[in-house]
C-alpha atoms as a PDB file:
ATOM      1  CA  UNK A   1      12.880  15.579  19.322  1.00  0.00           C
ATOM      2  CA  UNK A   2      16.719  15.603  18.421  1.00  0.00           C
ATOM      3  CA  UNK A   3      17.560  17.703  15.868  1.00  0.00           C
ATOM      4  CA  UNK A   4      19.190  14.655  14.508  1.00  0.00           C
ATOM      5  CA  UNK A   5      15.582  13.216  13.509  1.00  0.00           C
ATOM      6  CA  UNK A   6      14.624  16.736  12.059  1.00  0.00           C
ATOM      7  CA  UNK A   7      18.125  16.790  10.054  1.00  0.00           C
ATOM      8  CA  UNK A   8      17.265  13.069   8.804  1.00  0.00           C
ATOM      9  CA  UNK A   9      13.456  13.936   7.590  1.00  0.00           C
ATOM     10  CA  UNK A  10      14.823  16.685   6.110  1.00  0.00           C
ATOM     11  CA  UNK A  11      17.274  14.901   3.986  1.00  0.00           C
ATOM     12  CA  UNK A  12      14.806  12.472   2.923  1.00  0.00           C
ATOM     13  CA  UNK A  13      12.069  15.179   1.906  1.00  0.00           C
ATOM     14  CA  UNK A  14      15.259  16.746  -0.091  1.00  0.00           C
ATOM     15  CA  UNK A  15      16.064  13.424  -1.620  1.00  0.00           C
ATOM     16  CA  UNK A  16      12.653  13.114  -2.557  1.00  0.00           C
ATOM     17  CA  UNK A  17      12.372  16.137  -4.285  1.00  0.00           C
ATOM     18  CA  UNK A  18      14.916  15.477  -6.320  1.00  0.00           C
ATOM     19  CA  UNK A  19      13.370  11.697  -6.678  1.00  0.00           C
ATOM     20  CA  UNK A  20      10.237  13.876  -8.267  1.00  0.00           C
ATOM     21  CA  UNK A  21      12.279  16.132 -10.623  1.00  0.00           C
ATOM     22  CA  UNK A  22      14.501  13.434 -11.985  1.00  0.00           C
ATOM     23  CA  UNK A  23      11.154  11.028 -12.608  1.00  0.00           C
ATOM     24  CA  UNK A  24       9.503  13.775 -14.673  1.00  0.00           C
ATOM     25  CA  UNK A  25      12.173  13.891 -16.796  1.00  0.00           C
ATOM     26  CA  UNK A  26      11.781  10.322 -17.842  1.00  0.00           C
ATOM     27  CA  UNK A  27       9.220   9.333 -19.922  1.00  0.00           C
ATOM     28  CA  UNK A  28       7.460   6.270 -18.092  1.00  0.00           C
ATOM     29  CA  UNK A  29       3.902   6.786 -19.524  1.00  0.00           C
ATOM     30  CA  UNK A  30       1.432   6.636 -17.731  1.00  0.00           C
ATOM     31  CA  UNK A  31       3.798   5.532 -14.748  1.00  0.00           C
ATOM     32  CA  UNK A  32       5.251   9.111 -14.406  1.00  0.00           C
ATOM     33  CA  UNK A  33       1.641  10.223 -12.655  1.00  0.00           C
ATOM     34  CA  UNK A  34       1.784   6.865 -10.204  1.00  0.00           C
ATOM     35  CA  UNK A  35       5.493   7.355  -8.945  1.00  0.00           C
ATOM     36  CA  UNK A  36       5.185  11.269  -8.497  1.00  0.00           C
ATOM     37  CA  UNK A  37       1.933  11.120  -6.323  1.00  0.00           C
ATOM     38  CA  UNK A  38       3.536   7.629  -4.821  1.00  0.00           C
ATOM     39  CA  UNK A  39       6.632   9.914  -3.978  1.00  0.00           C
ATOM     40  CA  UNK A  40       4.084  12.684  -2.843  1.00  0.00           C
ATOM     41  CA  UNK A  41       2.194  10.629  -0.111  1.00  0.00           C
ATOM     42  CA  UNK A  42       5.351   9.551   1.083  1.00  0.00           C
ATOM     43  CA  UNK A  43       6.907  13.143   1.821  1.00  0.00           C
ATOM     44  CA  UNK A  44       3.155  14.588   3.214  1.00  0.00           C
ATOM     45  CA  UNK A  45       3.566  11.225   5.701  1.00  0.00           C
ATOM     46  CA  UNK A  46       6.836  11.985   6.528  1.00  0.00           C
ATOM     47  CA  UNK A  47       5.889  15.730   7.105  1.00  0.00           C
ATOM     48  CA  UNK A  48       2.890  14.901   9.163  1.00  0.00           C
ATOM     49  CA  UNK A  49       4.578  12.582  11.339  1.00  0.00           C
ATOM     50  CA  UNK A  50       7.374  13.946  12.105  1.00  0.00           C
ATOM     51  CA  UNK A  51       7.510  17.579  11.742  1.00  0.00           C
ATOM     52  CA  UNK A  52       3.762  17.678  12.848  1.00  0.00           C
ATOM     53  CA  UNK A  53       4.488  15.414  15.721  1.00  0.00           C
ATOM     54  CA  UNK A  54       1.983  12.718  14.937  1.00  0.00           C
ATOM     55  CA  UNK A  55       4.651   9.756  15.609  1.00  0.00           C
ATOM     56  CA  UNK A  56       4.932  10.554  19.012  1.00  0.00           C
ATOM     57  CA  UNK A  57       1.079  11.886  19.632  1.00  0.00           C
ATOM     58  CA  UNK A  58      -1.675   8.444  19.859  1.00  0.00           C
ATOM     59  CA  UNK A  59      -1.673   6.033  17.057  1.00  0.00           C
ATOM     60  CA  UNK A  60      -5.050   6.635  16.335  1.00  0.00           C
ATOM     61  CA  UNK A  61      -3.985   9.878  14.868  1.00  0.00           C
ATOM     62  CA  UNK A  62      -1.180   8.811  13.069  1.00  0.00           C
ATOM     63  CA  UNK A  63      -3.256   5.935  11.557  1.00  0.00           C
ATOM     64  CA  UNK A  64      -6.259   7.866  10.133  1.00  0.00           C
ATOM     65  CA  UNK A  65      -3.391  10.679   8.607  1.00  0.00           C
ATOM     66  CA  UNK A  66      -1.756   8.327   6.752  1.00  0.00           C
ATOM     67  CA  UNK A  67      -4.844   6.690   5.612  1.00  0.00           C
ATOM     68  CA  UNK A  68      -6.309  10.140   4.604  1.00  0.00           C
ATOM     69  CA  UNK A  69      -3.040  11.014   2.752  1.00  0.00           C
ATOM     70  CA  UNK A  70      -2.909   7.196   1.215  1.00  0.00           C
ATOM     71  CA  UNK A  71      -6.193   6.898  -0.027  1.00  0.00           C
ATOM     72  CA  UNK A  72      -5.998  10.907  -1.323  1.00  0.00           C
ATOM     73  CA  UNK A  73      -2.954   9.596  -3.933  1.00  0.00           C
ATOM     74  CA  UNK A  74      -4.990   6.772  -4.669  1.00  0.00           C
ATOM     75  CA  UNK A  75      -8.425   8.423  -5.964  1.00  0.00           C
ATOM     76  CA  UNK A  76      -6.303  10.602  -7.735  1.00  0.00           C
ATOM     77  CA  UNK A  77      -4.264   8.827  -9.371  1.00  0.00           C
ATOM     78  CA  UNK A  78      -6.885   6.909 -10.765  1.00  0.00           C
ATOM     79  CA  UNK A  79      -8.849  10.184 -11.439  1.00  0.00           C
ATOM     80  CA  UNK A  80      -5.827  11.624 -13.689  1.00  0.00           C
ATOM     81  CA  UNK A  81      -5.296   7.894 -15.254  1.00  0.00           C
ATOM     82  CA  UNK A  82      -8.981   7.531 -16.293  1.00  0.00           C
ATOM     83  CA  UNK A  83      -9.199  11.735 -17.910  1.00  0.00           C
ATOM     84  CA  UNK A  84      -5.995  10.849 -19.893  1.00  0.00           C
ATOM     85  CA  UNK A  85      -7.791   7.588 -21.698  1.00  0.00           C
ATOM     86  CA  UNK A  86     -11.399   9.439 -22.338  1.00  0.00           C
ATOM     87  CA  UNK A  87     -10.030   9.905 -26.078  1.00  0.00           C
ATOM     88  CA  UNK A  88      -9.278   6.536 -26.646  1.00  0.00           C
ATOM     89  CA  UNK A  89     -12.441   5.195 -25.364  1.00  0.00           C
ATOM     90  CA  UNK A  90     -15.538   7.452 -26.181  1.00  0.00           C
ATOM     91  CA  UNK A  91     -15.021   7.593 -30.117  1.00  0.00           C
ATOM     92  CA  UNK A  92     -18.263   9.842 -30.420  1.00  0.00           C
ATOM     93  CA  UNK A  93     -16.304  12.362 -28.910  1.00  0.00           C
ATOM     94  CA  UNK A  94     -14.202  13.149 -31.355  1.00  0.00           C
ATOM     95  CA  UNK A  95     -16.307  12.121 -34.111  1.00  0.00           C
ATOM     96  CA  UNK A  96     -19.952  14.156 -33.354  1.00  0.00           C
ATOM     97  CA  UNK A  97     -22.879  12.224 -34.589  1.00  0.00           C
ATOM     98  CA  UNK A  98     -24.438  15.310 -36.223  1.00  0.00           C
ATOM     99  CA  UNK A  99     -21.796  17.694 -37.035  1.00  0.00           C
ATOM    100  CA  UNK A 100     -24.863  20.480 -38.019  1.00  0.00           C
ATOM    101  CA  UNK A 101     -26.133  20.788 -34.799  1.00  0.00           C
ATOM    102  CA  UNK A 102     -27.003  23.554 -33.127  1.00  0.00           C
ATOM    103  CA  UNK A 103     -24.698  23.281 -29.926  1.00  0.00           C
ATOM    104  CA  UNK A 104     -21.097  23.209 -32.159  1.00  0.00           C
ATOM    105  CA  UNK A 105     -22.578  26.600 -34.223  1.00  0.00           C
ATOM    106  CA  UNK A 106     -21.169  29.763 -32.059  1.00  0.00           C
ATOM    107  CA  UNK A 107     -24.283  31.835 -31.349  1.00  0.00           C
ATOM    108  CA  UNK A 108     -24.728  34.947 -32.915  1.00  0.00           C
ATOM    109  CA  UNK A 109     -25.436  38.329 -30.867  1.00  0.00           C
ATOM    110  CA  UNK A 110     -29.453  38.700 -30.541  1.00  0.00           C
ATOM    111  CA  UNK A 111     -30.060  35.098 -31.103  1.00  0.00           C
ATOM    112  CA  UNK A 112     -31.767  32.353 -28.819  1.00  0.00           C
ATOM    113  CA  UNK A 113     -32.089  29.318 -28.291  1.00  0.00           C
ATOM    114  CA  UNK A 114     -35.186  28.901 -29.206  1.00  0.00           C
ATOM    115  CA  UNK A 115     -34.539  30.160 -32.392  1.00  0.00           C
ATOM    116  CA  UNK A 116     -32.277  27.825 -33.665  1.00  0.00           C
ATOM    117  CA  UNK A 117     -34.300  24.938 -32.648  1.00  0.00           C
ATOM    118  CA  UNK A 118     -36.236  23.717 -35.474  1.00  0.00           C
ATOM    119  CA  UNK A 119     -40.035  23.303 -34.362  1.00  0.00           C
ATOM    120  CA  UNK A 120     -41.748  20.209 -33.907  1.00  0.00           C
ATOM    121  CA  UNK A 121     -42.903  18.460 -37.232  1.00  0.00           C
ATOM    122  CA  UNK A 122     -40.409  19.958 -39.591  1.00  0.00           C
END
């Protein structure tokens, strides 16, 4: 490959580095998580076909990459968007039923299980 093409990638992988840095300084919400992996499946595409010579090696190749890399960004993303709305939809969560239970007490050295479950009946 020239060393033009090399140059080129390069430039763009640069520029989209700094595309990364300058987005997490804005506050987007929850669009800062979808443009940085968005930016991030670009530059591993970029990387894989060109500097790992995919491009130019069957399309077959290239196709289940970039697929691979695509839907990787995607099932994340919506991993990371659905952890950082648990609070605002499971209320129990931060509001226990039964505050006195036994699993939120720390357990005490020497003590079971068993013996701070109440017995059957009482």
């Amino acid at each position: 490959m020239p060393m033009k093409i090399y140059l080129g990638i390069g430039g763009a992988l640069f520029f989209l580095t700094i595309v990364t840095v300058a987005v997490a300084q804005v506050h987007l919400g929850p669009l800062n998580l979808i443009v940085a992996l968005a930016v991030a499946v670009v530059k591993a595409t970029l990387v894989g076909l060109y500097f790992m010579h995919l491009k130019y090696d069957h399309r077959l190749y290239s196709l289940v990459f970039v697929s691979a890399v695509v839907f990787l960004g995607i099932f994340i993303t919506l991993t990371m968007l659905d952890t950082t709305r648990r609070g605002d939809i499971y209320e129990q969560v931060e509001h226990p039923i039964r505050p006195d239970a036994v699993i939120y007490h720390p357990a005490l050295p020497g003590d079971t299980l068993q013996s701070k479950v109440p017995a059957a009946g009482h």
